[in-house]
C-alpha atoms as a PDB file:
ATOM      1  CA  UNK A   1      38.409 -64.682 -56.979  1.00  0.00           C
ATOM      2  CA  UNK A   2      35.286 -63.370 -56.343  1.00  0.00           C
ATOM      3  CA  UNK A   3      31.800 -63.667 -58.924  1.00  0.00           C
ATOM      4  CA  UNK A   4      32.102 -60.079 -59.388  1.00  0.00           C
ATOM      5  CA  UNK A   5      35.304 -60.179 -61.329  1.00  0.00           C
ATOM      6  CA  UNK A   6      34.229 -63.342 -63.517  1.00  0.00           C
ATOM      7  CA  UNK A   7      30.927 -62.240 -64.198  1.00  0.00           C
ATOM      8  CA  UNK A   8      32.371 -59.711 -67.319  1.00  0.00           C
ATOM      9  CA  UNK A   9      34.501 -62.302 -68.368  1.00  0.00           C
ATOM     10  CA  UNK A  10      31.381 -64.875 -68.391  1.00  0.00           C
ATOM     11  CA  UNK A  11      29.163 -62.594 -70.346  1.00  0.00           C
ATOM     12  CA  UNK A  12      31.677 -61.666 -72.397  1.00  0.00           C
ATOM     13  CA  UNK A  13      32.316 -65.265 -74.505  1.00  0.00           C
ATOM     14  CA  UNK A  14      28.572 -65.899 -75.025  1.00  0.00           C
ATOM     15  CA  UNK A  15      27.324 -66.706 -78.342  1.00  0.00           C
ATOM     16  CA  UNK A  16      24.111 -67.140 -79.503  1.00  0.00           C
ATOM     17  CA  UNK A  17      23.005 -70.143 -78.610  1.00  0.00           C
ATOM     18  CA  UNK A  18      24.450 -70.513 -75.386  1.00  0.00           C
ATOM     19  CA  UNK A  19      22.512 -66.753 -74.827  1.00  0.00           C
ATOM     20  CA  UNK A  20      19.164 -68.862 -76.189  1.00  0.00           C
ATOM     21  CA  UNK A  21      19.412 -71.416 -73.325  1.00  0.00           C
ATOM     22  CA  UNK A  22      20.638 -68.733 -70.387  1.00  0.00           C
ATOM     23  CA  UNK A  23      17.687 -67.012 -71.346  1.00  0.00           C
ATOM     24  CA  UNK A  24      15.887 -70.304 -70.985  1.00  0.00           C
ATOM     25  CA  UNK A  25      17.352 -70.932 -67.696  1.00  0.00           C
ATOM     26  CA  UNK A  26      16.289 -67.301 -66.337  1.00  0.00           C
ATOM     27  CA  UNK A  27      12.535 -68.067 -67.752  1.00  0.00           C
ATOM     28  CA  UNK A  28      12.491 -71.107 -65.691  1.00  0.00           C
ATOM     29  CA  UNK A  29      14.159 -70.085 -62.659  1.00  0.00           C
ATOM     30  CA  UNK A  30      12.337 -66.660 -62.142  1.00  0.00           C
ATOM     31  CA  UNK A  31       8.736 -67.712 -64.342  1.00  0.00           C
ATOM     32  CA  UNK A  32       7.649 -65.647 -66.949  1.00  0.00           C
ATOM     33  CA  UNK A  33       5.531 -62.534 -64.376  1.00  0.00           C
ATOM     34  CA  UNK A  34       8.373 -61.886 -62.279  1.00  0.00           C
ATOM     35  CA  UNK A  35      10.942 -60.652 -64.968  1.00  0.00           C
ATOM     36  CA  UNK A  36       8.897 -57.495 -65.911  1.00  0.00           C
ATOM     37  CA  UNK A  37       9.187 -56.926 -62.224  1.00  0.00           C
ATOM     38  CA  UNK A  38      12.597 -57.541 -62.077  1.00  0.00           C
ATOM     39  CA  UNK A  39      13.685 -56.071 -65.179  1.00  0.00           C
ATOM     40  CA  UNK A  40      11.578 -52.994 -63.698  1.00  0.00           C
ATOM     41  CA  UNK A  41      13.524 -52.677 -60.401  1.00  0.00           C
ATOM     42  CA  UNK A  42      16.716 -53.103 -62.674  1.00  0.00           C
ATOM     43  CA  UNK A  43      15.441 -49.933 -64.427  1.00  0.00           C
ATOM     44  CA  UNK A  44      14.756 -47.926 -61.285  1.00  0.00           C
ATOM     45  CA  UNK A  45      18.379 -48.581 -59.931  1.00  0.00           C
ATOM     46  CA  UNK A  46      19.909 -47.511 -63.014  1.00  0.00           C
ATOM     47  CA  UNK A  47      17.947 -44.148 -62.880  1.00  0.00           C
ATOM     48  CA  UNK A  48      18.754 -43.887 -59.709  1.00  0.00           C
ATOM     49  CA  UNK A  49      22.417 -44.262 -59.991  1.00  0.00           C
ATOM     50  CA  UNK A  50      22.655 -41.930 -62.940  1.00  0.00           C
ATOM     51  CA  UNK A  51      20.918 -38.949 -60.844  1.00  0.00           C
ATOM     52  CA  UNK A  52      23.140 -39.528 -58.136  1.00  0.00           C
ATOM     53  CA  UNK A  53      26.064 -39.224 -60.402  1.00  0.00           C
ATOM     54  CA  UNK A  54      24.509 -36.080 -61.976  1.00  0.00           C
ATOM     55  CA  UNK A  55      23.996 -34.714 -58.164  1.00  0.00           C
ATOM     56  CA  UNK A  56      27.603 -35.282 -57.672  1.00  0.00           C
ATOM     57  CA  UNK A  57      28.692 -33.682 -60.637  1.00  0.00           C
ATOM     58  CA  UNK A  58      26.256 -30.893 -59.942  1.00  0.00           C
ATOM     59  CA  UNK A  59      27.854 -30.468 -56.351  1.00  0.00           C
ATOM     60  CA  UNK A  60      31.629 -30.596 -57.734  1.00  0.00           C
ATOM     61  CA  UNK A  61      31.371 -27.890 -60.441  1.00  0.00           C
ATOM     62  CA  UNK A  62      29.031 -25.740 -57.938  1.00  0.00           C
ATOM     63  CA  UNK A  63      30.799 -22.226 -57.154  1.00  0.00           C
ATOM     64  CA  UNK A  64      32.777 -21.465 -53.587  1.00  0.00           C
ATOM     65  CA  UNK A  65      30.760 -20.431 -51.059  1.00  0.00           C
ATOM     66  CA  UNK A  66      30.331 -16.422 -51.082  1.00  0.00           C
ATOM     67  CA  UNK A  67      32.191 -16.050 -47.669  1.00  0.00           C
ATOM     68  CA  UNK A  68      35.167 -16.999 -49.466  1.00  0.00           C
ATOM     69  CA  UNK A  69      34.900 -14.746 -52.577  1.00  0.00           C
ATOM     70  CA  UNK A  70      34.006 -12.004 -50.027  1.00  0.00           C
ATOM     71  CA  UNK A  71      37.491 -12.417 -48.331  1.00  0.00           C
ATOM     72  CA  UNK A  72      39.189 -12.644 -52.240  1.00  0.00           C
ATOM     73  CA  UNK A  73      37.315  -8.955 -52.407  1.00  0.00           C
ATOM     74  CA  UNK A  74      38.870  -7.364 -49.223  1.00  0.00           C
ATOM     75  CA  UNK A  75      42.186  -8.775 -49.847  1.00  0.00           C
ATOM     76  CA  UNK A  76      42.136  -7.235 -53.667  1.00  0.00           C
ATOM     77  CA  UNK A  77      41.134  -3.599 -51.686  1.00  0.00           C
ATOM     78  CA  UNK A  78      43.633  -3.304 -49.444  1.00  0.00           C
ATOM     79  CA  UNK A  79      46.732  -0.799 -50.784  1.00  0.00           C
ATOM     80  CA  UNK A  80      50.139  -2.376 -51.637  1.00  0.00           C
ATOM     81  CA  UNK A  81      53.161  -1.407 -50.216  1.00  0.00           C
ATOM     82  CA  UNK A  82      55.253  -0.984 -53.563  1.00  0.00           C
END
């Protein structure tokens, strides 16, 4: 299994004091000026993420092309033979 699938499950059974000393263990592992850093760069991948998911969003619900509504035009022209 790989850390990716445990991690939820990890973070998922913490209480509070076991949070209290993982938070302990980041302070001392990192130091107390690096986290802003870090929490910043967290931040800016986040943002990030979210306007690439708006630019995909934006690109599925954009209309056809107007070549192909141009075609939809001539085809709703032409007479029927009825």
């Amino acid at each position: 299994m790989s850390i990716i699938t445990l991690l939820p499950a990890f973070l998922g059974n913490l209480r509070g004091a076991q949070l209290i000393i993982l938070i302990i263990v980041v302070l001392l592992l990192f130091g107390g000026k690096r986290i802003p850093g870090l929490m910043r760069n967290i931040g800016k991948g986040i943002n990030s993420f979210k306007q690439g998911l708006n630019d995909a969003r934006e690109e599925i619900n954009k209309p056809i092309k107007k070549s192909d509504e141009s075609a939809d035009d001539e085809s709703k022209t032409e007479p029927s033979d009825k």
